[in-house]
Protein backbone atom coordinates (compact mmCIF):
# COMPACT_ATOMS: atom_id res chain seq x y z
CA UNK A 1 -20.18 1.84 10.52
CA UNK A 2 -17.48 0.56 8.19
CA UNK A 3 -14.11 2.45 7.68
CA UNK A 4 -13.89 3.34 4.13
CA UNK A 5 -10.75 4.11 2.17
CA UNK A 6 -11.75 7.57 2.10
CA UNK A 7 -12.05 7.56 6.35
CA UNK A 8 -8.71 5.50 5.78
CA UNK A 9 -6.56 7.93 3.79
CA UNK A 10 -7.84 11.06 2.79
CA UNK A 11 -9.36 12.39 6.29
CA UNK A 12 -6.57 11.42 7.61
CA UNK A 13 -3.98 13.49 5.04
CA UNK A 14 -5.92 16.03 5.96
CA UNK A 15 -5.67 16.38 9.03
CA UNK A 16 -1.82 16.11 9.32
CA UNK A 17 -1.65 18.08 6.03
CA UNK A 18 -3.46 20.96 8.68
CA UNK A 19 -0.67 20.09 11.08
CA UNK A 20 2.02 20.47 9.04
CA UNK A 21 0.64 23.40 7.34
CA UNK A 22 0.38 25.28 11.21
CA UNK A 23 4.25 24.14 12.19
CA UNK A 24 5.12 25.75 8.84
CA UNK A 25 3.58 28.86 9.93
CA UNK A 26 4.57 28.73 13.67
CA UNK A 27 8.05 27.55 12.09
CA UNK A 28 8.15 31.11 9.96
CA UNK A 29 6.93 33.22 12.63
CA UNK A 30 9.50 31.85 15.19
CA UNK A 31 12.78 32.02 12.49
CA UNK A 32 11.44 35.72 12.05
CA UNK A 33 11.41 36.82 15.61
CA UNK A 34 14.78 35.19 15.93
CA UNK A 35 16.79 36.27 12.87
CA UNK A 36 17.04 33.02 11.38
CA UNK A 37 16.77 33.05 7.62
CA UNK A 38 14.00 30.45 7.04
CA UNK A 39 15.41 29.67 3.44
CA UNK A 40 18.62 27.92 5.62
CA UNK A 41 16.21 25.36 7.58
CA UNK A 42 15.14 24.63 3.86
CA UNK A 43 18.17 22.09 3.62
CA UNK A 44 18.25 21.77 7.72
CA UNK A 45 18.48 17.81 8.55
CA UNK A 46 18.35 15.78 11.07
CA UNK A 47 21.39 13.91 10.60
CA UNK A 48 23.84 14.14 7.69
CA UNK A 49 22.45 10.92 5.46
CA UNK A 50 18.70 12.07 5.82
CA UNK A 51 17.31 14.13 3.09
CA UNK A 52 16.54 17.90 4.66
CA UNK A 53 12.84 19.53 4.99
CA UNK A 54 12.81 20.44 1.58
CA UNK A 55 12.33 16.60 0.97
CA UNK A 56 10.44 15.90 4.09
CA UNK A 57 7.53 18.50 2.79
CA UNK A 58 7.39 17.28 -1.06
CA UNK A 59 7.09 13.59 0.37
CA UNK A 60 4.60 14.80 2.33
CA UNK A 61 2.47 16.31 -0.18
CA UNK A 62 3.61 13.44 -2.72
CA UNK A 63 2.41 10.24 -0.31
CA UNK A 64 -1.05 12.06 0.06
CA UNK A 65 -2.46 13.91 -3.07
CA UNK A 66 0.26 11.85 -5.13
CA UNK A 67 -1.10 8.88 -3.53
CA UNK A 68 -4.85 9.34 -4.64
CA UNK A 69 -3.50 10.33 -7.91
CA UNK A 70 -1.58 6.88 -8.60
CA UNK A 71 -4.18 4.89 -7.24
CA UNK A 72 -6.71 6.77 -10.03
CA UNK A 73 -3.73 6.16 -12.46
CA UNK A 74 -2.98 3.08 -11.28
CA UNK A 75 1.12 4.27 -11.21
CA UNK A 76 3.60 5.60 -8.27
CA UNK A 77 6.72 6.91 -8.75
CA UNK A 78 8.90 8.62 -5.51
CA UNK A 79 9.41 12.26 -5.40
CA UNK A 80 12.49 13.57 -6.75
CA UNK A 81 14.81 14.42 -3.95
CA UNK A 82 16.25 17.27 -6.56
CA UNK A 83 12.70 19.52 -6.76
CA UNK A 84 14.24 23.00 -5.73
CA UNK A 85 11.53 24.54 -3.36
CA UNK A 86 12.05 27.87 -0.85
CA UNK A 87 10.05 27.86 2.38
CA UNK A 88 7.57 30.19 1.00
CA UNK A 89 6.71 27.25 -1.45
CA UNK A 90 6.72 24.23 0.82
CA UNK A 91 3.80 26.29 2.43
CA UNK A 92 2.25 26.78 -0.93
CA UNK A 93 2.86 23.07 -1.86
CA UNK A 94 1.12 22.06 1.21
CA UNK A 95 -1.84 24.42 0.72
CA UNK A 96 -2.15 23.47 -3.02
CA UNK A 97 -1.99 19.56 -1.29
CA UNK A 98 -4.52 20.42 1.09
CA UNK A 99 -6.73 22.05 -1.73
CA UNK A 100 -6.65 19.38 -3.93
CA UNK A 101 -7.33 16.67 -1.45
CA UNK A 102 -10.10 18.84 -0.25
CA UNK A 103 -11.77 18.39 -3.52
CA UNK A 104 -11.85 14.50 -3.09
CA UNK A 105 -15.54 13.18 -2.40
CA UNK A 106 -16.00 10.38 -0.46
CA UNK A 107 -17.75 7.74 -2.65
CA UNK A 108 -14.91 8.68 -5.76
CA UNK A 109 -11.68 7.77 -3.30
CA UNK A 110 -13.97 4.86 -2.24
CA UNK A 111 -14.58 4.00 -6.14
CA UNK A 112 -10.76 3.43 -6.24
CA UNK A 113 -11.19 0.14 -4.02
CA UNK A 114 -9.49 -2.81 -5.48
CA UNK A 115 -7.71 -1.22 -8.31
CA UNK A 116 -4.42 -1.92 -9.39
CA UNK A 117 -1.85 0.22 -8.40
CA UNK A 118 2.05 -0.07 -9.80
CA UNK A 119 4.88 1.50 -7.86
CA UNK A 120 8.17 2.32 -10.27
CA UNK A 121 11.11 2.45 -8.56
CA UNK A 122 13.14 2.48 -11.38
CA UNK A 123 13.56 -0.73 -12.99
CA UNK A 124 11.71 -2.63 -10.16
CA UNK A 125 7.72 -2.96 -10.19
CA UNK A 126 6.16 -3.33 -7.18
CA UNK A 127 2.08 -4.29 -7.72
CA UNK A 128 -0.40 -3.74 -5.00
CA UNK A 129 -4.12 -3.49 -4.87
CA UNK A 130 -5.80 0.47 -4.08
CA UNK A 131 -5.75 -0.58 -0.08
CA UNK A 132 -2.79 -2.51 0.32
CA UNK A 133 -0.58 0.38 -1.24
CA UNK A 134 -2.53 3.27 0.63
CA UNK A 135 -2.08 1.41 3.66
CA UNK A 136 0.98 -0.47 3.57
CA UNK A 137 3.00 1.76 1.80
CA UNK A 138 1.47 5.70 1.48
CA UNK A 139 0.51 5.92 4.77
CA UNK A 140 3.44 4.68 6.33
CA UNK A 141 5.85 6.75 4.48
CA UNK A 142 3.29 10.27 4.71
CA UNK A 143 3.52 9.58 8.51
CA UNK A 144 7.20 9.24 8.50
CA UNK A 145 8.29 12.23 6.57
CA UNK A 146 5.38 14.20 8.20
CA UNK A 147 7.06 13.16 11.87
CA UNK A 148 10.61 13.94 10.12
CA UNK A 149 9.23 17.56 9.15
CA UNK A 150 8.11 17.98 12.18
CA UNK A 151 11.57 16.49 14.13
CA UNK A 152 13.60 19.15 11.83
CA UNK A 153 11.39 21.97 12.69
CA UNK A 154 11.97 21.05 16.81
CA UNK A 155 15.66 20.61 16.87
CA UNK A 156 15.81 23.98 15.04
CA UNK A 157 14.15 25.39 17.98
CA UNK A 158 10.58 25.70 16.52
CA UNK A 159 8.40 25.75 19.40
CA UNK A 160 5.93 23.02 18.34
CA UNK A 161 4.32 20.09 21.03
CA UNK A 162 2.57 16.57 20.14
CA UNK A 163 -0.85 18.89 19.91
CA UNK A 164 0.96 21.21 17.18
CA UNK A 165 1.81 17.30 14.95
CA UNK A 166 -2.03 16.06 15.87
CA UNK A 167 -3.67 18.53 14.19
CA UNK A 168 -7.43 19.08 13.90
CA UNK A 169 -8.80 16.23 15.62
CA UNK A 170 -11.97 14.80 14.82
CA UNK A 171 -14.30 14.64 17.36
CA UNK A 172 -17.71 13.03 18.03
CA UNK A 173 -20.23 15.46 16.62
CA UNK A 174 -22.92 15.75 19.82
C-alpha cells in the first residue's frame, strides 16, 4: 500500500496533536500540585531569543490544521507571534486543532495532491506544490515547535518522557 498525503500529514498531526494535548494536561496537573501559576510558563522559554510556549502551541496548531487549510486555499501565512493566549486556551486551541483535523476524510486531504500552495512571508512568495510544502516545510516546522513545547514543558520540571511526545502510536491492527 501507497502512503497517501492524508497517511503523510494528517494522521500524523494527530497523533502529536494527542501528545501535546496530554503534556498540556500532565503540564497543568503538575504546576497545580506545585504552586506554580501555569499562566507564568505561558511566556516560559527556552532561551532568551526563542519565542515562549505561547508561540510554540499556536505554531503547533497553525503548521497542522493551518496547513490543510492553505493547501485547500492554496495560501500560508506564519502565525502571529503577538496572539495573546492563557494556558487554559492553548489547551482549547489544541482541542479545537484536534477537532477540526478530526473532521478531515481521507480521499478530500488526498484531493489536495498537486495543488498550488503560496507561502507569504511578507513581501516574499515562496510557491510549492500540496506535497512539497506539507512535507518540506509544515511538517518540519509542526515537529519543531511540537519538540520545543515539549522542551519548555521539561526544563520547567513537567514530568513528561519520549512516550509522553510519541503519543498514540499506531499499531498493526491483528
Amino acid at each position: 500500500m501507497a502512503l497517501s498525503l492524508y497517511d503523510a500529514s494528517v494522521a500524523n498531526y494527530l497523533q502529536t496533536l494527542g501528545a501535546v494535548s496530554g503534556c498540556l494536561e500532565r503540564g497543568l496537573v503538575y504546576f497545580r500540585e506545585q504552586n506554580i501559576d501555569p499562566e507564568a510558563m505561558v511566556e516560559a522559554r527556552l532561551a532568551p531569543d526563542m519565542l515562549p510556549l505561547r508561540f510554540q502551541i499556536i505554531s503547533v496548531a497553525q503548521h497542522s490544521r493551518g496547513a490543510i487549510e492553505a493547501v485547500q486555499s492554496g495560501e500560508f501565512r506564519p502565525p502571529s507571534a503577538k496572539t495573546a493566549y492563557d494556558y487554559a486556551g492553548l489547551q482549547s486551541l489544541i482541542a479545537q486543532t484536534i477537532e477540526a483535523l478530526s473532521a478531515w476524510t481521507p480521499e478530500a486531504v488526498n484531493a489536495l495532491a498537486g495543488k498550488d500552495v503560496v507561502f507569504n512571508l511578507g513581501e516574499r512568495k515562496l510557491p510549492f506544490t500540496a506535497e512539497d510544502f506539507l512535507m518540506s516545510f509544515s511538517l518540519p516546522n509542526f515537529y519543531f515547535h511540537a519538540t520545543t513545547a515539549y522542551d519548555i514543558l521539561r526544563t520547567n520540571g513537567v514530568p513528561l518522557g519520549k512516550r509522553d511526545f510519541l503519543g498514540r502510536l499506531k499499531m498493526k491492527k491483528s
